[in-house]
Protein backbone atom coordinates (compact mmCIF):
# COMPACT_ATOMS: atom_id res chain seq x y z
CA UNK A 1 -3.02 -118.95 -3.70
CA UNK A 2 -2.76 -118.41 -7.22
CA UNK A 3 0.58 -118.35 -9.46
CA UNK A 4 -0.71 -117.09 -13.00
CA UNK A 5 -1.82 -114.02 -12.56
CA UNK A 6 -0.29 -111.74 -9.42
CA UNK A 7 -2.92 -109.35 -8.73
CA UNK A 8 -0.92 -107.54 -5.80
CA UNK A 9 1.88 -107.28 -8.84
CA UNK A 10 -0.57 -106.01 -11.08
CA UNK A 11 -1.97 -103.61 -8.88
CA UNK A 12 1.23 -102.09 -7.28
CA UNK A 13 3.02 -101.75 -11.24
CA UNK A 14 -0.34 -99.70 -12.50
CA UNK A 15 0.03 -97.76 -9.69
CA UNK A 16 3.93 -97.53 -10.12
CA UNK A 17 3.00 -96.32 -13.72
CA UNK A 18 0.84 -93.62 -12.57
CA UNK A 19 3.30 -92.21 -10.00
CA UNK A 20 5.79 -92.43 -12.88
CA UNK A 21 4.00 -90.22 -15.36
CA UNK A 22 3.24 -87.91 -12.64
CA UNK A 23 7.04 -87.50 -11.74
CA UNK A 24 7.91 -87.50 -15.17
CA UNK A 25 5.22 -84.44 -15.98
CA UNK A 26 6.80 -82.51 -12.46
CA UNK A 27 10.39 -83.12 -14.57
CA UNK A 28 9.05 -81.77 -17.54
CA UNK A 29 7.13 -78.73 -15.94
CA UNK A 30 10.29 -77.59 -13.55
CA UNK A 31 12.80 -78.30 -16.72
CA UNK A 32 10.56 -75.94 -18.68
CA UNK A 33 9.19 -73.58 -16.25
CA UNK A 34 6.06 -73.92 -17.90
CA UNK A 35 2.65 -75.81 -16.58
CA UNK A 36 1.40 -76.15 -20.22
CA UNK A 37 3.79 -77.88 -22.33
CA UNK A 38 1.18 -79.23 -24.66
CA UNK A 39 -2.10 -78.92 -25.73
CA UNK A 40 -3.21 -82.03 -23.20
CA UNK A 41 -2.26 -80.52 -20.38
CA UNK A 42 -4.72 -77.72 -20.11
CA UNK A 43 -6.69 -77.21 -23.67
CA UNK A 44 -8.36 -74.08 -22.58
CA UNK A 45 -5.94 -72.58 -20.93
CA UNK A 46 -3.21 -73.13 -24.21
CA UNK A 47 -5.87 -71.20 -26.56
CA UNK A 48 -6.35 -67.99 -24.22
CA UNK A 49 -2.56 -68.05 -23.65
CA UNK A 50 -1.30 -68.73 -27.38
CA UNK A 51 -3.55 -65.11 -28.28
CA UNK A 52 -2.12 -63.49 -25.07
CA UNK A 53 0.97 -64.28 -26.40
CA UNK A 54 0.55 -62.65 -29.97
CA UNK A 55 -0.73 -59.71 -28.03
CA UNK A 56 2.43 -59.35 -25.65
CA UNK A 57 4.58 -59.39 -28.94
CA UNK A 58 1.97 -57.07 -30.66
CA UNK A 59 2.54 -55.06 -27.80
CA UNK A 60 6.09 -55.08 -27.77
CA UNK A 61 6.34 -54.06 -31.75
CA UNK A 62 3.27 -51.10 -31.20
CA UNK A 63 6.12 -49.99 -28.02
CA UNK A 64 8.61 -50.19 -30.46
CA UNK A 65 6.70 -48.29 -33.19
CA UNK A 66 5.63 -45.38 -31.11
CA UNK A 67 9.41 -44.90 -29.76
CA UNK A 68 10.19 -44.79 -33.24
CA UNK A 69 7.36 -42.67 -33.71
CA UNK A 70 9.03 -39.88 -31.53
CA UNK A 71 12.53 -40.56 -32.89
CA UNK A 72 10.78 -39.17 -36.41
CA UNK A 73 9.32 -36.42 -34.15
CA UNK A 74 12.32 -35.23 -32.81
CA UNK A 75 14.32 -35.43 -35.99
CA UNK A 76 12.21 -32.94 -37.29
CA UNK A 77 11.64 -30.34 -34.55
CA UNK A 78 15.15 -30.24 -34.21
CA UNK A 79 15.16 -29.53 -37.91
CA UNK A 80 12.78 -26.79 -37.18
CA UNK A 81 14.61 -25.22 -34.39
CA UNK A 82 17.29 -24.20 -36.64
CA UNK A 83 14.99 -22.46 -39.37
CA UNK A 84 13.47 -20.84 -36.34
CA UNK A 85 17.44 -19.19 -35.36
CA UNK A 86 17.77 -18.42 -39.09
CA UNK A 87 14.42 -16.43 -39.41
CA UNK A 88 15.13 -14.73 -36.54
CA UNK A 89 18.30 -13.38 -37.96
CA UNK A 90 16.84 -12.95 -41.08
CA UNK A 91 13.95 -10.26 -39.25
CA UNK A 92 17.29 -9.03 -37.37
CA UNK A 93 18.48 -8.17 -40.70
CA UNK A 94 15.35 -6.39 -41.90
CA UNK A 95 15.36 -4.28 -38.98
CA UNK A 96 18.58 -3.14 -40.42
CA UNK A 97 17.49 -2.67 -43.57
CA UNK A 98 14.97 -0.39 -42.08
CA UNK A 99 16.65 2.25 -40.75
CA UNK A 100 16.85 4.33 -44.11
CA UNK A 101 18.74 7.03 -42.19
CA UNK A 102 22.01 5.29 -41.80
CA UNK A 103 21.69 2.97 -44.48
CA UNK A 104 23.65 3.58 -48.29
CA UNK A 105 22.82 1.44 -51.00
CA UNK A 106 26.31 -1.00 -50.16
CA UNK A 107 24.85 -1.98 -46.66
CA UNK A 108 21.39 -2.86 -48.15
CA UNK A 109 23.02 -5.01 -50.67
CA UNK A 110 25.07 -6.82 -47.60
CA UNK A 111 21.73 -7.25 -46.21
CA UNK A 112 20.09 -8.28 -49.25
CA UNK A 113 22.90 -11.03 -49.69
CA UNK A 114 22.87 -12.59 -46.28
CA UNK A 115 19.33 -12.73 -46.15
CA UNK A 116 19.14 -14.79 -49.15
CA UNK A 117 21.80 -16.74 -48.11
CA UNK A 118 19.13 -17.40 -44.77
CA UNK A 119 16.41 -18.02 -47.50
CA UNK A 120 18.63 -20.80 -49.33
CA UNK A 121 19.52 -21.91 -45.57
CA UNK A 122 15.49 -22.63 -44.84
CA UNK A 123 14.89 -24.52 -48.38
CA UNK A 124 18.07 -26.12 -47.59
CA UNK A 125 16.70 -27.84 -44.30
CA UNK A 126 13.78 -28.41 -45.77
CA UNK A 127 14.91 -30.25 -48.47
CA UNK A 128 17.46 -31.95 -46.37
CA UNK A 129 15.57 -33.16 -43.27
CA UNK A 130 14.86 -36.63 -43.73
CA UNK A 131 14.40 -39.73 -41.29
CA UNK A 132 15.73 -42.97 -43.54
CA UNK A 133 14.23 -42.40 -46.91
CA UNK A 134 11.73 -40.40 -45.30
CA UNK A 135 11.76 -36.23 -46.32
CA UNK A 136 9.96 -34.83 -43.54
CA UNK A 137 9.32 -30.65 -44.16
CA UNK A 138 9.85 -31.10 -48.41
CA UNK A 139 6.03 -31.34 -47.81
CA UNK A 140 6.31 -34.59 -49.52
CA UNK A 141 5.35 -36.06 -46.41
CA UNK A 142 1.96 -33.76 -45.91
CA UNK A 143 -1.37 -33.02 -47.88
CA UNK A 144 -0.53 -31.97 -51.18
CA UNK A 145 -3.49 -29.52 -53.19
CA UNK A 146 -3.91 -27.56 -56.67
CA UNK A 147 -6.74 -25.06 -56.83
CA UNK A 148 -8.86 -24.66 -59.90
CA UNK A 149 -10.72 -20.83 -59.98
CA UNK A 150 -9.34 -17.50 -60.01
CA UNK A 151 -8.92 -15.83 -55.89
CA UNK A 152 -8.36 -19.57 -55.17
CA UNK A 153 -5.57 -21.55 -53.51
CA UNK A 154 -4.47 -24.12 -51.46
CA UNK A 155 -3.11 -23.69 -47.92
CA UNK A 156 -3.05 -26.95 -46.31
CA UNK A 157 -4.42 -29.81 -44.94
CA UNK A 158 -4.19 -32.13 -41.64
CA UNK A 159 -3.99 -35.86 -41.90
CA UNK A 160 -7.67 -36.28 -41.44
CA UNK A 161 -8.40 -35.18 -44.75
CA UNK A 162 -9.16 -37.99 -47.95
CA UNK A 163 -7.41 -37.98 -51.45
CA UNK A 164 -9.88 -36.58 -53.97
CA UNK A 165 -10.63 -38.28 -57.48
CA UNK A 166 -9.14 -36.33 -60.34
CA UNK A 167 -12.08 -33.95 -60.70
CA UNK A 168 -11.27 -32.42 -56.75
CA UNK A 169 -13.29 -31.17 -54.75
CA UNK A 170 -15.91 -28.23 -55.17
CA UNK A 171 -15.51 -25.14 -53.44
CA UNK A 172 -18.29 -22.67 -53.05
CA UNK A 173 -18.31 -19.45 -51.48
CA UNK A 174 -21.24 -18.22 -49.64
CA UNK A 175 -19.73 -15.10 -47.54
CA UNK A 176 -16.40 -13.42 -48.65
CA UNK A 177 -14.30 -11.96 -46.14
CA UNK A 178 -14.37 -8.79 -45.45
CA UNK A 179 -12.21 -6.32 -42.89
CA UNK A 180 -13.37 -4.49 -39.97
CA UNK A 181 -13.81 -1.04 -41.20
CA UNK A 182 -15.47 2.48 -40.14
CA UNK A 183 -16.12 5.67 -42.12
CA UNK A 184 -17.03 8.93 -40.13
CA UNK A 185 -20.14 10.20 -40.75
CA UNK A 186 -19.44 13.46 -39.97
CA UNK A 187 -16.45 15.04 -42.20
CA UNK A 188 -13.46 16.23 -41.15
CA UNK A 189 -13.56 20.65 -41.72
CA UNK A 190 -11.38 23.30 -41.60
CA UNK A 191 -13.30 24.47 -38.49
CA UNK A 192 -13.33 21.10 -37.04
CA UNK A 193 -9.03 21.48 -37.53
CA UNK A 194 -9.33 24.63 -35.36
CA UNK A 195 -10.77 24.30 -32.33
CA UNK A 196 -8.16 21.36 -31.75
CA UNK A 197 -9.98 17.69 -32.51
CA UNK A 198 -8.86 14.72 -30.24
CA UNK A 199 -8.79 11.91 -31.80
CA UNK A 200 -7.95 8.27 -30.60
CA UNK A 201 -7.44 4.98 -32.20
CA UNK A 202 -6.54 1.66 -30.28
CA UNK A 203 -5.83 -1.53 -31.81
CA UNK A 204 -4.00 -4.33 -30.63
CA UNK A 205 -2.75 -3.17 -27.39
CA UNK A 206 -1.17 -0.22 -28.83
CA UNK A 207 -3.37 3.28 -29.16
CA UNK A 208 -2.73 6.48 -31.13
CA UNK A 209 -3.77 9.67 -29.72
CA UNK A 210 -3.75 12.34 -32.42
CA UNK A 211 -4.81 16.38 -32.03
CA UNK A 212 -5.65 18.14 -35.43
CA UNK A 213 -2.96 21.05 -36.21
CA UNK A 214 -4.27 24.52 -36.55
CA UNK A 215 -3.60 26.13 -39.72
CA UNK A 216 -2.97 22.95 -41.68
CA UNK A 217 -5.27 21.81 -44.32
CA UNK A 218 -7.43 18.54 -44.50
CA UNK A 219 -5.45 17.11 -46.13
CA UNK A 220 -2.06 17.92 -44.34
CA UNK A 221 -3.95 16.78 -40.96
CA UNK A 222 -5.03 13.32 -42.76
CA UNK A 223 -1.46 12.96 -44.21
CA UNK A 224 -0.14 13.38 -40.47
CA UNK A 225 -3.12 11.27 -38.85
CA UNK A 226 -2.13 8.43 -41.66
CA UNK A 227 1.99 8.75 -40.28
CA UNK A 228 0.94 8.64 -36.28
CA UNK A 229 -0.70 5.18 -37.32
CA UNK A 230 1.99 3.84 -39.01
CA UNK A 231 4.14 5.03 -36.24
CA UNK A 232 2.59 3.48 -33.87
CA UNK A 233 2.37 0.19 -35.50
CA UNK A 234 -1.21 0.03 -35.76
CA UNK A 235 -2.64 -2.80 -38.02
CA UNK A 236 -4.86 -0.54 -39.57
CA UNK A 237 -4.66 1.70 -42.76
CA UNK A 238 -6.53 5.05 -43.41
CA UNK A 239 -8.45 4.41 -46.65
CA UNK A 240 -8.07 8.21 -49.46
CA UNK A 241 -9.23 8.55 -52.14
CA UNK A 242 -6.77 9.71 -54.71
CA UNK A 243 -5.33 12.99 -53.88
CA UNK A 244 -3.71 14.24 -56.38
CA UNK A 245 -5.26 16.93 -58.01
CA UNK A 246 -7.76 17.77 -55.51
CA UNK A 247 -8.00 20.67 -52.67
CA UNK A 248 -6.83 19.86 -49.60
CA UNK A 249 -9.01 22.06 -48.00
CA UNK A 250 -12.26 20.16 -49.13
CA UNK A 251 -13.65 18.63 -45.99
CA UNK A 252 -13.14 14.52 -46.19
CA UNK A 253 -15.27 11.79 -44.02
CA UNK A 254 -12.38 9.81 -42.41
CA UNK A 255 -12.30 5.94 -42.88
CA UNK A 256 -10.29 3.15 -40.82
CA UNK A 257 -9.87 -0.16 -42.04
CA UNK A 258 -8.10 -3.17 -40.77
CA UNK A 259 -5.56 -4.43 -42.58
CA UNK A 260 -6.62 -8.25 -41.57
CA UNK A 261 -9.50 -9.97 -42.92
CA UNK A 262 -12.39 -11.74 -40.42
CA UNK A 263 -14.50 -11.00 -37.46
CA UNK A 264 -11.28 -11.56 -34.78
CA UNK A 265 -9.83 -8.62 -35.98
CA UNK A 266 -10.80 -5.24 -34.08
CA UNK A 267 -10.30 -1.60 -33.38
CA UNK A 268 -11.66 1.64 -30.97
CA UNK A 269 -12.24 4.54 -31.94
CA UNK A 270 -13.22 8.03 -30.24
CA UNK A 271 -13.68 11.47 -31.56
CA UNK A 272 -14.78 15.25 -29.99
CA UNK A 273 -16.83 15.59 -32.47
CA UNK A 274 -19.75 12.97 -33.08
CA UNK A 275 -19.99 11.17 -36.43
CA UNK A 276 -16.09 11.96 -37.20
CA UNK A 277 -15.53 8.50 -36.10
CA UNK A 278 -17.15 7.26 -32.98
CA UNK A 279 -20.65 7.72 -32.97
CA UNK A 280 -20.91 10.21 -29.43
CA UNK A 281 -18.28 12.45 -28.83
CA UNK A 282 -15.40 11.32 -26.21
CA UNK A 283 -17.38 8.05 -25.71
CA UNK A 284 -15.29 4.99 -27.64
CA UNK A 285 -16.96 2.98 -30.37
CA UNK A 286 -15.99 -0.17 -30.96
CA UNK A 287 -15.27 -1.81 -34.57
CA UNK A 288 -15.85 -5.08 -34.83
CA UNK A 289 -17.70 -5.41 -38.56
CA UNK A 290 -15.12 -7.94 -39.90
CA UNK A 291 -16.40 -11.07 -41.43
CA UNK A 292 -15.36 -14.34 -41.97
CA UNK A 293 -15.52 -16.33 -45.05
CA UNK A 294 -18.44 -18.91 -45.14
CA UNK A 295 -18.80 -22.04 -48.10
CA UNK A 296 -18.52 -25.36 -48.55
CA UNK A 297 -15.72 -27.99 -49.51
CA UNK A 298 -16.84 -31.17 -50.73
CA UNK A 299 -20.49 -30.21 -50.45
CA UNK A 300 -19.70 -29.98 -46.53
CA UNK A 301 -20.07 -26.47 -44.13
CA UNK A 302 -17.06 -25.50 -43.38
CA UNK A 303 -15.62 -23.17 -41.08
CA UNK A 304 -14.38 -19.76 -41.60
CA UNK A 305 -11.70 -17.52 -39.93
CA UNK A 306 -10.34 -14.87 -42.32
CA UNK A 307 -9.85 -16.03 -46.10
CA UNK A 308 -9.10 -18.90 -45.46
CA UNK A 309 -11.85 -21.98 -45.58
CA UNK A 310 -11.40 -24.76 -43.36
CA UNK A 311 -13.48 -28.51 -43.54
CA UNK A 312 -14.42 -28.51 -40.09
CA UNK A 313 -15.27 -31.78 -37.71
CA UNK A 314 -17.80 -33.41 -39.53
CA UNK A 315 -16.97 -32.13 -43.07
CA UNK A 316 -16.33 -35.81 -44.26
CA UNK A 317 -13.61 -36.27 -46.62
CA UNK A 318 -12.69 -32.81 -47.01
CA UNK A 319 -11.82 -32.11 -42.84
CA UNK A 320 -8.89 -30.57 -42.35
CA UNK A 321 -8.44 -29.03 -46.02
CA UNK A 322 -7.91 -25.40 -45.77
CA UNK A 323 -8.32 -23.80 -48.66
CA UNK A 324 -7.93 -19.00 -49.23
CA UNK A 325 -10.12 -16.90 -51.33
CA UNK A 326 -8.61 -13.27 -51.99
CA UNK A 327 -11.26 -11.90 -53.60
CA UNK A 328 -13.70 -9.58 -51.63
CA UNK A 329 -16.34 -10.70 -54.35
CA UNK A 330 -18.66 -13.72 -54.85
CA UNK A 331 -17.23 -15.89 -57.64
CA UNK A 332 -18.81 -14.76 -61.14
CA UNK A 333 -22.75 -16.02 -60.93
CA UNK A 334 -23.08 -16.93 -57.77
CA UNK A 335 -24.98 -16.37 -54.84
CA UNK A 336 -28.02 -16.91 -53.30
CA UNK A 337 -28.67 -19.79 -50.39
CA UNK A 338 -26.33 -22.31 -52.40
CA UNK A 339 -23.29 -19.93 -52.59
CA UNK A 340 -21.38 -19.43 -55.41
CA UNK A 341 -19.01 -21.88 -56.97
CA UNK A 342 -15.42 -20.96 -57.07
CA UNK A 343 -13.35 -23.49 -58.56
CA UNK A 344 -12.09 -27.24 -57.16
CA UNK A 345 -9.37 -28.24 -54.69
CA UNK A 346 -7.54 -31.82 -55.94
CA UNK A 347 -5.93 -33.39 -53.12
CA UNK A 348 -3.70 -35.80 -52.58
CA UNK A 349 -2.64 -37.58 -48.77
CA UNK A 350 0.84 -38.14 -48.22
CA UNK A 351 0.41 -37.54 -44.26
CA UNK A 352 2.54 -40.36 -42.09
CA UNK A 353 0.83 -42.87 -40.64
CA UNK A 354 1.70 -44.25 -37.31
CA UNK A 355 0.41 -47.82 -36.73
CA UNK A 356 1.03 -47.49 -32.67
CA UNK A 357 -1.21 -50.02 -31.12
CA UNK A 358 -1.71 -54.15 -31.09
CA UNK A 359 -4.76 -54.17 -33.26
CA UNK A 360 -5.80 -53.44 -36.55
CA UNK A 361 -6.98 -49.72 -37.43
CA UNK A 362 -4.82 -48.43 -34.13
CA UNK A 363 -2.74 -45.81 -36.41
CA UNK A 364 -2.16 -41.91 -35.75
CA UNK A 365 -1.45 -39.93 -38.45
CA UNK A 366 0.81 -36.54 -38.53
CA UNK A 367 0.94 -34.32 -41.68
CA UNK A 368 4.44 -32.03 -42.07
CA UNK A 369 3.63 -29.50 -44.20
CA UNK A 370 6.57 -27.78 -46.53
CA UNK A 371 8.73 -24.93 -44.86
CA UNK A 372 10.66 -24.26 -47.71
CA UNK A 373 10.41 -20.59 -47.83
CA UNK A 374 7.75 -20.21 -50.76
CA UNK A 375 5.65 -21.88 -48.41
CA UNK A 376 6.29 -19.87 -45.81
CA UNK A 377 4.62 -15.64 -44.76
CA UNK A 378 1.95 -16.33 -47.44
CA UNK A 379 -1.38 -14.11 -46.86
CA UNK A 380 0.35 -11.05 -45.95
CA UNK A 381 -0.78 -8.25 -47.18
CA UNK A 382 1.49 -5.39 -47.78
CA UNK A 383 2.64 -2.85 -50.14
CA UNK A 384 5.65 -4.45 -51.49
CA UNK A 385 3.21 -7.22 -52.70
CA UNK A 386 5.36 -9.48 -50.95
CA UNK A 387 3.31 -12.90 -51.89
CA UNK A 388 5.65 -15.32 -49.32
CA UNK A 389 9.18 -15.72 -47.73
CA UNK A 390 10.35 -16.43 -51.13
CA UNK A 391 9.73 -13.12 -52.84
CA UNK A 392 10.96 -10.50 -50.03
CA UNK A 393 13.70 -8.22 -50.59
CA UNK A 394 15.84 -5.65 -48.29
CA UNK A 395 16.62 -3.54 -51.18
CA UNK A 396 15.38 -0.04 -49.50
CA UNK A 397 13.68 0.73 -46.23
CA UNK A 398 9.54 0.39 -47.11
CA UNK A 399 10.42 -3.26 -48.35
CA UNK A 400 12.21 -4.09 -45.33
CA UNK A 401 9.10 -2.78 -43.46
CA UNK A 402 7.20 -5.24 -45.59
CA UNK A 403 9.47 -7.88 -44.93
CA UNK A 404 9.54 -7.85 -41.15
CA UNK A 405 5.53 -8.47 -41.35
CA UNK A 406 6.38 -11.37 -43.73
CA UNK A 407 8.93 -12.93 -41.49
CA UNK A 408 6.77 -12.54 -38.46
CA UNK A 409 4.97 -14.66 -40.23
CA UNK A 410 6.97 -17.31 -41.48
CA UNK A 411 8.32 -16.98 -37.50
CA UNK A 412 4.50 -17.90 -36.50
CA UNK A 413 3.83 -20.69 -38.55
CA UNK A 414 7.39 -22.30 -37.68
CA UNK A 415 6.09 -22.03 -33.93
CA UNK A 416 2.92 -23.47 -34.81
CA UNK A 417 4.16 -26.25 -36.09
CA UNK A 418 6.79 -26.98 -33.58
CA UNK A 419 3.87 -26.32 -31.48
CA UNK A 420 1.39 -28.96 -33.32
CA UNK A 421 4.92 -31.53 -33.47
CA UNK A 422 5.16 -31.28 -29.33
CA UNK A 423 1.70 -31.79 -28.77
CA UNK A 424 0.95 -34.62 -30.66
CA UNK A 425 4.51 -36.42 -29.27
CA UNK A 426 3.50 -35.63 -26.06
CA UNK A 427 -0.46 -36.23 -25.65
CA UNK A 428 -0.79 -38.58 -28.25
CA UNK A 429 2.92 -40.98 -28.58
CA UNK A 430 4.18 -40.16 -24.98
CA UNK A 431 1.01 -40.94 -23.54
CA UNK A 432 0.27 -44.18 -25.77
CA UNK A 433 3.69 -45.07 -24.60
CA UNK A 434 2.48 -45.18 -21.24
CA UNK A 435 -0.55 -46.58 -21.74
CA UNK A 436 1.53 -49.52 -24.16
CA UNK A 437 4.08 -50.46 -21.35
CA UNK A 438 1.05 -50.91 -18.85
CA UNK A 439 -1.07 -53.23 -21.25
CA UNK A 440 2.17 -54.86 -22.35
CA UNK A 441 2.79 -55.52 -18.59
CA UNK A 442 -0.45 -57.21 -17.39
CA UNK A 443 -1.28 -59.30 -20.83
CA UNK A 444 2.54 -60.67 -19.85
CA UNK A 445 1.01 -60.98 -16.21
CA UNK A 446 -1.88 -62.47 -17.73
CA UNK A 447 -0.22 -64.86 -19.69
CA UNK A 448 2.25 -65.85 -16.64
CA UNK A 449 -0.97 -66.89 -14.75
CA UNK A 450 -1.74 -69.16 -16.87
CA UNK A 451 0.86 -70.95 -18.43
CA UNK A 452 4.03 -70.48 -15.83
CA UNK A 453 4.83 -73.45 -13.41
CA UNK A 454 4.46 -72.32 -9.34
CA UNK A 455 8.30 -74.02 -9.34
CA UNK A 456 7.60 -74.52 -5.47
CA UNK A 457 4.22 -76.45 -5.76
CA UNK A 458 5.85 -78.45 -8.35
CA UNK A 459 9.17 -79.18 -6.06
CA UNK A 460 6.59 -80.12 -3.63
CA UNK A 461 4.77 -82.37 -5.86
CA UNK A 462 7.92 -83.78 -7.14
CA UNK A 463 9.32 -84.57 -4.20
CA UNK A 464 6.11 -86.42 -3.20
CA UNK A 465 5.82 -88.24 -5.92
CA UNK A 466 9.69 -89.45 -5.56
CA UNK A 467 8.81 -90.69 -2.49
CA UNK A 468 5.62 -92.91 -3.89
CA UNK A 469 7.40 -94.17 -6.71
CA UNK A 470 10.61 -95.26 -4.58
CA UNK A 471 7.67 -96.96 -2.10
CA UNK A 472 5.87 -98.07 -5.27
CA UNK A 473 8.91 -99.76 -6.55
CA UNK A 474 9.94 -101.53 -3.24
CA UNK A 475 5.97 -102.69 -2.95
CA UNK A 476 6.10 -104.34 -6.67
CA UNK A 477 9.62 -105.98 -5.16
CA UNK A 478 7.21 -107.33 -2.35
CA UNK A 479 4.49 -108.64 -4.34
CA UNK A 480 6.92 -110.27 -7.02
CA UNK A 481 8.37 -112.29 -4.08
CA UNK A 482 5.14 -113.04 -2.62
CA UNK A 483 4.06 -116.35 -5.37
CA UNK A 484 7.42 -117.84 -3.68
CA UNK A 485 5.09 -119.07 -0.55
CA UNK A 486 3.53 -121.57 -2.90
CA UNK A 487 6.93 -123.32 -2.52
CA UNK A 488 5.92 -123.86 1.39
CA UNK A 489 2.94 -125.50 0.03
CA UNK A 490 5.04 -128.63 -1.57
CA UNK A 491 7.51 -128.80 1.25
C-alpha cells in the first residue's frame, strides 16, 4: 500500500478529464447548433463547408440579381405597352386622314396635330423610361453604330455583338437585294383588250381578279389594272414606263414587282393569254425571283433576309450586328468572289449585362434598342418618302396611306420587342430563377449535412456523459479516501 502516488486517483481524475471535455464539447455543440465549431473538430469537413457556404450566399445574391433582373424587365415592357396604345391611335388617326372624301383641310390639320402630339408622346417614354439611373429604350442602353459608305446604315445589334476599334468594321456586299418581279412576255394589245382578258394576281392572302374593258385603250386598261391592285391592298406595284406623251394604244408587256425586297416575298400570277404574265394560259405561275442580300461584316458570312445584313452564329465579333444596303447596285468597284466593299460599321456595346449565377462569367446580356420615333417604321418604302415614324405627316389622303404602312411598322417592331423582352424574362430569368432556388436549396442541404449538430444524438450523448462524469466524480471521492487504510496499518 503506497501513499505517494494514488494510482486509482490518478486514473479515475484522467478519466474524469476526458468525460469532462466530452460534456463540455456536447455543451458547446447543442449551445451552437453546430457540430463544427472549429477547425479541430472536423478539418475536412470545415473546408468543404466554409466554400458551400460562399456558394449558398453566392446563391442567394445571383436569386437576388435575377429578381432584379425581371423588375428591369417589367419596367420596361410596361413602358412599351403604352407606346403600343399610342401607335395604335396614331394608325386610328391615319385612317382618318385617309378618307379624302369627307375630309377638309381643318380636320387634316386636327389630325396632323394630335398625331404629333402621339409622336412627342413615344420620344417622351422613351426618353423617360428609366430603372434607377438606368435609361432603358433612349437606346443608350443597346448597341450603338455609325455607317461609313453611301446605301449604308446601321439597324441594330443584339448583345452578342463586340465594340469595334475606331476604324469599324468592313462591310462588303456580295449579292444586293433585289424584289420578286415578272414582266409578260407577251404584250398586252388592243385585240387582246377585246375578246375580254382574265387576269389574276394573288399576294399575301388577298387576290385581284381583273377583266380587260372593251373599247378602252392600253393604257386606260393598265391605269385601271394599276387601281384594282392598290385597291385590293396588294404589296405589289405595276412598274410604266413614263406615259406621258406616248399612245395609249401602243401595245405594252405588263410587269409586277414586289414592293419588298428578298426571296420571302412572293406573288401568283395567271393570264388567258400565255406570256401576258403566267407562262400557260389559266395555269398560275408562281413568282418567287426575290433575292436576299449576301456579304460579309467583319470579314465573317453573314446572313441575309431583305436589305438588311445580319452577323450570323459564328460571325465572331460582328454576330448580331445588322447592318441595310438600299442600293440595288454593287458598291463602286466591286465584285467578283470577294464582294465589293461598301463602307465600315463602328460599334459600340452598351447592352445590360446580367451577372445571374454564383460563378464567374454566369452573366446574360439584353440589348434595348431606341423607340424614340426616328428609330422607329424605318425601311418602308413608299411614295411619300416617308424615311421613319419621325418624318410622317397626315397632311392629305396619299400621305396618310403612306403613313399607315409606316406605323404598321413601328406597331411590328414594338411587338417584337415586347416579344424578345417576354421571352428572355421568361426562358432565360424565370427559368434561372428556378433553377437558382433549387441549387440554393441543396448546397444549404449540403452544407447542413455537414456542419449542423443531430441536437438528439447530442442530448443523448450529453446525457451520457453527465452520468459518467457524476460516477467519475464520486469514483475520484472513493479513491481519495482509499490511502486512509494505511491508518489501520499503525493501529
Amino acid at each position: 500500500m503506497r501513499i505517494n502516488v494514488n494510482t486509482s486517483a490518478v486514473n479515475t481524475h484522467r478519466i474524469m478529464t476526458n468525460n469532462s471535455k466530452s460534456q463540455d464539447k456536447n455543451l458547446e455543440r447543442l449551445a451552437s447548433g453546430h457540430k463544427i465549431n472549429r477547425g479541430a473538430d472536423g478539418p475536412a469537413a470545415l473546408q468543404v463547408s466554409e466554400r458551400l457556404r460562399s456558394q449558398t450566399a453566392s446563391l442567394g445574391q445571383a436569386i437576388d440579381n435575377s429578381e432584379n433582373a425581371v423588375s428591369v424587365l417589367q419596367t420596361a415592357e410596361a413602358a412599351l405597352d403604352e407606346v403600343s396604345r399610342a401607335l395604335v391611335n396614331a394608325r386610328q388617326l391615319a385612317v382618318h386622314a385617309a378618307n379624302e372624301g369627307a375630309n377638309d383641310e381643318f380636320m387634316l390639320q386636327a389630325d396632323e396635330l394630335e398625331f404629333q402630339n402621339i409622336v412627342g408622346q413615344v420620344n417622351r417614354i422613351a426618353a423617360n423610361t428609366q430603372y434607377g439611373k438606368n435609361y432603358l429604350l433612349d437606346g443608350s442602353r443597346a448597341g450603338n453604330g455609325v455607317t461609313t459608305g453611301a446605301s449604308l446604315e446601321f439597324v441594330d445589334a443584339t448583345s452578342d455583338a463586340v465594340s469595334s476599334g475606331l476604324g469599324g468594321y468592313d462591310v462588303t456586299i456580295k449579292t444586293t437585294a433585289k424584289r420578286a418581279e415578272l414582266t409578260g412576255t407577251a404584250q398586252l394589245t388592243q385585240a387582246t383588250i377585246d375578246n375580254g382578258e382574265q387576269i389574276t394576281i394573288s399576294e399575301g392572302g388577298r387576290t385581284v381578279n381583273f377583266k380587260t374593258i372593251k373599247g378602252a385603250n392600253v393604257e386606260q386598261n393598265l391605269n385601271e389594272l394599276d387601281l384594282a391592285i392598290k385597291s385590293a391592298g396588294l404589296d405589289l406595284e405595276l412598274v410604266r414606263p413614263e406615259a406621258k406623251g406616248t399612245d395609249g394604244n401602243l401595245p405594252q408587256n405588263i410587269t409586277l414587282r414586289h414592293k419588298q425586297y428578298g426571296s420571302e416575298h412572293e406573288f401568283q400570277v395567271a393570264s388567258n393569254t400565255p406570256g401576258l404574265l403566267s407562262a400557260q394560259a389559266d395555269v398560275p405561275s408562281l413568282v418567287q425571283n426575290g433575292v436576299n442580300i449576301a456579304g460579309e461584316i467583319a470579314g465573317e458570312e453573314s446572313t441575309g433576309k431583305g436589305q438588311v445584313l445580319t452577323g450570323g452564329p459564328g460571325a465572331g465579333v460582328a454576330e448580331g450586328i445588322q447592318v441595310r444596303y438600299t442600293s440595288e447596285a454593287l458598291p463602286v468597284g466591286g465584285g467578283g468572289p470577294a464582294g465589293a466593299f461598301a463602307g465600315t460599321v463602328t460599334f459600340k456595346q452598351n447592352s445590360m449585362n446580367f451577372h445571374v449565377g454564383a460563378n464567374p462569367n454566369q452573366q446574360v446580356g439584353m440589348s434595348f434598342r431606341s423607340m424614340k420615333a426616328a428609330s422607329l417604321g424605318s425601311g418602308v418604302l413608299n411614295e411619300s418618302q416617308f424615311a421613319n415614324l419621325q418624318d410622317v405627316s397626315l397632311l392629305d389622303g396619299p400621305k396618310a396611306q403612306d403613313a399607315m404602312r409606316v406605323i404598321d411598322r413601328a406597331i411590328e417592331e414594338v411587338a417584337i420587342t415586347r416579344g424578345e423582352m417576354g421571352a428572355f424574362q421568361k426562358n432565360t430569368l424565370e427559368s434561372n430563377l428556378n433553377w437558382l432556388r433549387i441549387a440554393h436549396e441543396n448546397v444549404q442541404s449540403s452544407e447542413s449535412v455537414l456542419r449542423d449538430a443531430d441536437m438528439a444524438q447530442e442530448m443523448a450523448e450529453f446525457t451520457k456523459n453527465q452520468i459518467l462524469m457524476d460516477a467519475s466524480t464520486s469514483m475520484l471521492a472513493h479513491a481519495n479516501q482509499k490511502p486512509m487504510s494505511v491508518l489501520k496499518l499503525i493501529g
